[in-house]
C-alpha atoms as a PDB file:
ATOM      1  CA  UNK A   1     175.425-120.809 202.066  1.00  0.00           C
ATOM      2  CA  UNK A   2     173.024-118.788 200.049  1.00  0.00           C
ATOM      3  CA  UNK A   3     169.615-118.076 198.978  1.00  0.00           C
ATOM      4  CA  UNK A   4     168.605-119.566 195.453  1.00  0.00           C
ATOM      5  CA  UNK A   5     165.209-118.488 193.996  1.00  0.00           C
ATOM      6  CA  UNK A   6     163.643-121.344 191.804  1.00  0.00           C
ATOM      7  CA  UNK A   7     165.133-122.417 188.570  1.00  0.00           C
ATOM      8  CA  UNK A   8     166.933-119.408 187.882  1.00  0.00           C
ATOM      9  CA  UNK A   9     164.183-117.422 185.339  1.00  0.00           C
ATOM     10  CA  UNK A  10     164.682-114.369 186.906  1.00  0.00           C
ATOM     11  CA  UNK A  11     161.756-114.162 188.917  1.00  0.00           C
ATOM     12  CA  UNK A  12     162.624-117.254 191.462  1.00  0.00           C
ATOM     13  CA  UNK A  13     159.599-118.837 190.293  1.00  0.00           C
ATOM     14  CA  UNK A  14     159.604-121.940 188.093  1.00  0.00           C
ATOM     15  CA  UNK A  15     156.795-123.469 188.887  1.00  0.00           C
ATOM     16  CA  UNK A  16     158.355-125.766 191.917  1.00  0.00           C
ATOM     17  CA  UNK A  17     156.063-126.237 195.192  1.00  0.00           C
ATOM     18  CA  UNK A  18     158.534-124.025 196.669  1.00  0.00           C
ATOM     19  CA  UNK A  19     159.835-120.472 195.362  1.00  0.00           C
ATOM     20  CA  UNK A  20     163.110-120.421 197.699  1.00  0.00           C
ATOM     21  CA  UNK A  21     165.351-122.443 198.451  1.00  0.00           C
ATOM     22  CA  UNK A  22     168.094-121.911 201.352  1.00  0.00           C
ATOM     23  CA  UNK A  23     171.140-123.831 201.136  1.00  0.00           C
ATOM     24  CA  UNK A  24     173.379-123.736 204.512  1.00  0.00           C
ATOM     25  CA  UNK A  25     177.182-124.453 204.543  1.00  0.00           C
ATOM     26  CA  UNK A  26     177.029-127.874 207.339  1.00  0.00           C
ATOM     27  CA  UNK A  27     174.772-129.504 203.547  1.00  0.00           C
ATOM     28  CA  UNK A  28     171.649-129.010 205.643  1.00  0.00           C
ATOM     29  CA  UNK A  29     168.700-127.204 202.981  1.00  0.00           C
ATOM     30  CA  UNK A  30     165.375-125.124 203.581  1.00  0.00           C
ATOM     31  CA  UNK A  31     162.068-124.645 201.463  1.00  0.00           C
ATOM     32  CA  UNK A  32     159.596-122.304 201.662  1.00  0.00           C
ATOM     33  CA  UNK A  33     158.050-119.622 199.833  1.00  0.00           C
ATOM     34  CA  UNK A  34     159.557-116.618 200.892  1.00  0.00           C
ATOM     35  CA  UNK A  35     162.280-115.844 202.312  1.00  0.00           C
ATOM     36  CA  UNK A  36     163.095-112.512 204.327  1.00  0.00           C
ATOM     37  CA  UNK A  37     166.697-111.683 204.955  1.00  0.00           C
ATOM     38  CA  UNK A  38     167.772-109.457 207.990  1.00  0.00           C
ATOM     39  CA  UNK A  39     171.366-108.376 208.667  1.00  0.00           C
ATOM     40  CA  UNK A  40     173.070-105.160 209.632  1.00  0.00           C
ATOM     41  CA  UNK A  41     173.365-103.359 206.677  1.00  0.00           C
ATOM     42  CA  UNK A  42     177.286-103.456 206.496  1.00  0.00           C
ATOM     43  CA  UNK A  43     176.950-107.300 206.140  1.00  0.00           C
ATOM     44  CA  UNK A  44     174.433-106.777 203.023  1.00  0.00           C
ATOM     45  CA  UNK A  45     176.305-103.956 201.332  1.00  0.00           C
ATOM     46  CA  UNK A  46     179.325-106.581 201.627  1.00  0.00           C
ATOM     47  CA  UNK A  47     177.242-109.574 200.184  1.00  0.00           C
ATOM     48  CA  UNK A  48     176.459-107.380 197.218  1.00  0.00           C
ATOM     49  CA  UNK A  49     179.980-105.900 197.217  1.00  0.00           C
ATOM     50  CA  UNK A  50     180.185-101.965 197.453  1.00  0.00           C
ATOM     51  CA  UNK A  51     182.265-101.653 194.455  1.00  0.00           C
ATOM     52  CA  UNK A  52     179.546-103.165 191.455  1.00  0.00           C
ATOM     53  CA  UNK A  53     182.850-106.270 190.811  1.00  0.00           C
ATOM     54  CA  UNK A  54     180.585-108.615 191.910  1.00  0.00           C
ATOM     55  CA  UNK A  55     181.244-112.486 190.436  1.00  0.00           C
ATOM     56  CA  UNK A  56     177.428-112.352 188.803  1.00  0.00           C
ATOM     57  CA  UNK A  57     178.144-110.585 185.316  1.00  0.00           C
ATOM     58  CA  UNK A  58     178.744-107.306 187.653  1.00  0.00           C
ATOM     59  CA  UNK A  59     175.778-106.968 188.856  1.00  0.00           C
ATOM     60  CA  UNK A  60     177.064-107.191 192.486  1.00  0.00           C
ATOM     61  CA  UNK A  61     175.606-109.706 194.246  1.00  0.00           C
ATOM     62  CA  UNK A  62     178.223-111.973 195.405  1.00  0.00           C
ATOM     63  CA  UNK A  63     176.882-115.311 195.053  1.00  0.00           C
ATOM     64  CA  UNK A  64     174.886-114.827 197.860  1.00  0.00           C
ATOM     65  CA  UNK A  65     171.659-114.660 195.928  1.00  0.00           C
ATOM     66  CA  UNK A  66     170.695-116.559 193.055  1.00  0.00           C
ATOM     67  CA  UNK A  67     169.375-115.391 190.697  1.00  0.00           C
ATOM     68  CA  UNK A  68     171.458-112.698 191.275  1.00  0.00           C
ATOM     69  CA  UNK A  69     169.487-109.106 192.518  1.00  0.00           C
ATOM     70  CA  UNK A  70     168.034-106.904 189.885  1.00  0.00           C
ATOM     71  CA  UNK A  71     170.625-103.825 189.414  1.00  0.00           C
ATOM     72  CA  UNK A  72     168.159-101.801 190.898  1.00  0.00           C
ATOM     73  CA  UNK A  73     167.786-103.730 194.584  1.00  0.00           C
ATOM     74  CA  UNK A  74     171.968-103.887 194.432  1.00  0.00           C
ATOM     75  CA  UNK A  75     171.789 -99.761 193.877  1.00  0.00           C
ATOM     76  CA  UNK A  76     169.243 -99.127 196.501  1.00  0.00           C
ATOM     77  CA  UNK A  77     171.562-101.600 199.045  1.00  0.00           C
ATOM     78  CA  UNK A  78     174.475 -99.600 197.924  1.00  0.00           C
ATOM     79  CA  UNK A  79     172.390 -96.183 198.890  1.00  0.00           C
ATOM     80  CA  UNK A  80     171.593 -97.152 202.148  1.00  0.00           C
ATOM     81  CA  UNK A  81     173.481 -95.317 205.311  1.00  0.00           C
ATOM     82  CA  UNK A  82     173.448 -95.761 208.814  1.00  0.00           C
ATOM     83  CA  UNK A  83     173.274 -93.385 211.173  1.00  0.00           C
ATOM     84  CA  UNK A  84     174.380 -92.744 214.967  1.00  0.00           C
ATOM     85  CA  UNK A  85     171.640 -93.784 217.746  1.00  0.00           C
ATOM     86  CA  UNK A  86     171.864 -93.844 221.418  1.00  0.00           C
ATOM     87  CA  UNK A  87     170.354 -96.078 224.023  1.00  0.00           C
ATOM     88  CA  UNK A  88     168.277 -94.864 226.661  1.00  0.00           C
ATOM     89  CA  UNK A  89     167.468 -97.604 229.126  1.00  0.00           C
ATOM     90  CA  UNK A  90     165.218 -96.595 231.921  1.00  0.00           C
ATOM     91  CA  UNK A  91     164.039 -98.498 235.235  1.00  0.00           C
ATOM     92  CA  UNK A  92     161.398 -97.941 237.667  1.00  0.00           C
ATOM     93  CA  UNK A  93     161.100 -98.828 241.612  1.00  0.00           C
ATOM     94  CA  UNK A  94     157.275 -99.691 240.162  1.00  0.00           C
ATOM     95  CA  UNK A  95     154.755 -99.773 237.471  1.00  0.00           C
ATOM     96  CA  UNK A  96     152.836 -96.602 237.273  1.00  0.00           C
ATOM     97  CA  UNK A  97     151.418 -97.118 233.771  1.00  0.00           C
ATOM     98  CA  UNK A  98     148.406 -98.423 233.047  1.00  0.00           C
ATOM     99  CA  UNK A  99     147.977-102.356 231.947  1.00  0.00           C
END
């Protein structure tokens, strides 16, 4: 699968009624307008491959996204860190707080 942005100018905008175009692996495709992707971030560093070897004239992005990511939005994926959180799950016999 992957994400494919118009008629690859660049911008993901040819002119088409529809600026994005998701393509799934079972042949199954999806237009719309926009799309928002949301993964962990480990998943999207390793779409646009940590090392910059990327199979889109090095500029890291995989495949995954066509066209491929400006060299800045592969740096700033690169950049990103995760950091340690804890859960804190608390229950009550009732509600106290105000509706």
């Amino acid at each position: 699968g992957g994400v494919g942005g118009g008629d690859d100018d660049g911008n993901g905008n040819d002119g088409d009624k529809s600026a994005v175009t998701l393509h799934c692996k079972c042949g199954y495709s999806v237009e719309a307008d926009v799309c928002i992707v949301t993964m962990p971030v480990g998943c999207l560093q390793e779409a646009v491959g940590l090392d910059g070897d990327g199979d889109n004239g090095g500029t890291g992005s995989g495949g995954m996204f066509r066209p491929p990511l400006s060299k800045e939005k592969v740096e700033a994926i690169r950049a990103l860190r995760m950091g340690r959180y804890k859960k804190v799950a608390l229950v009550f016999d009732r509600i106290f707080w105000p509706e």
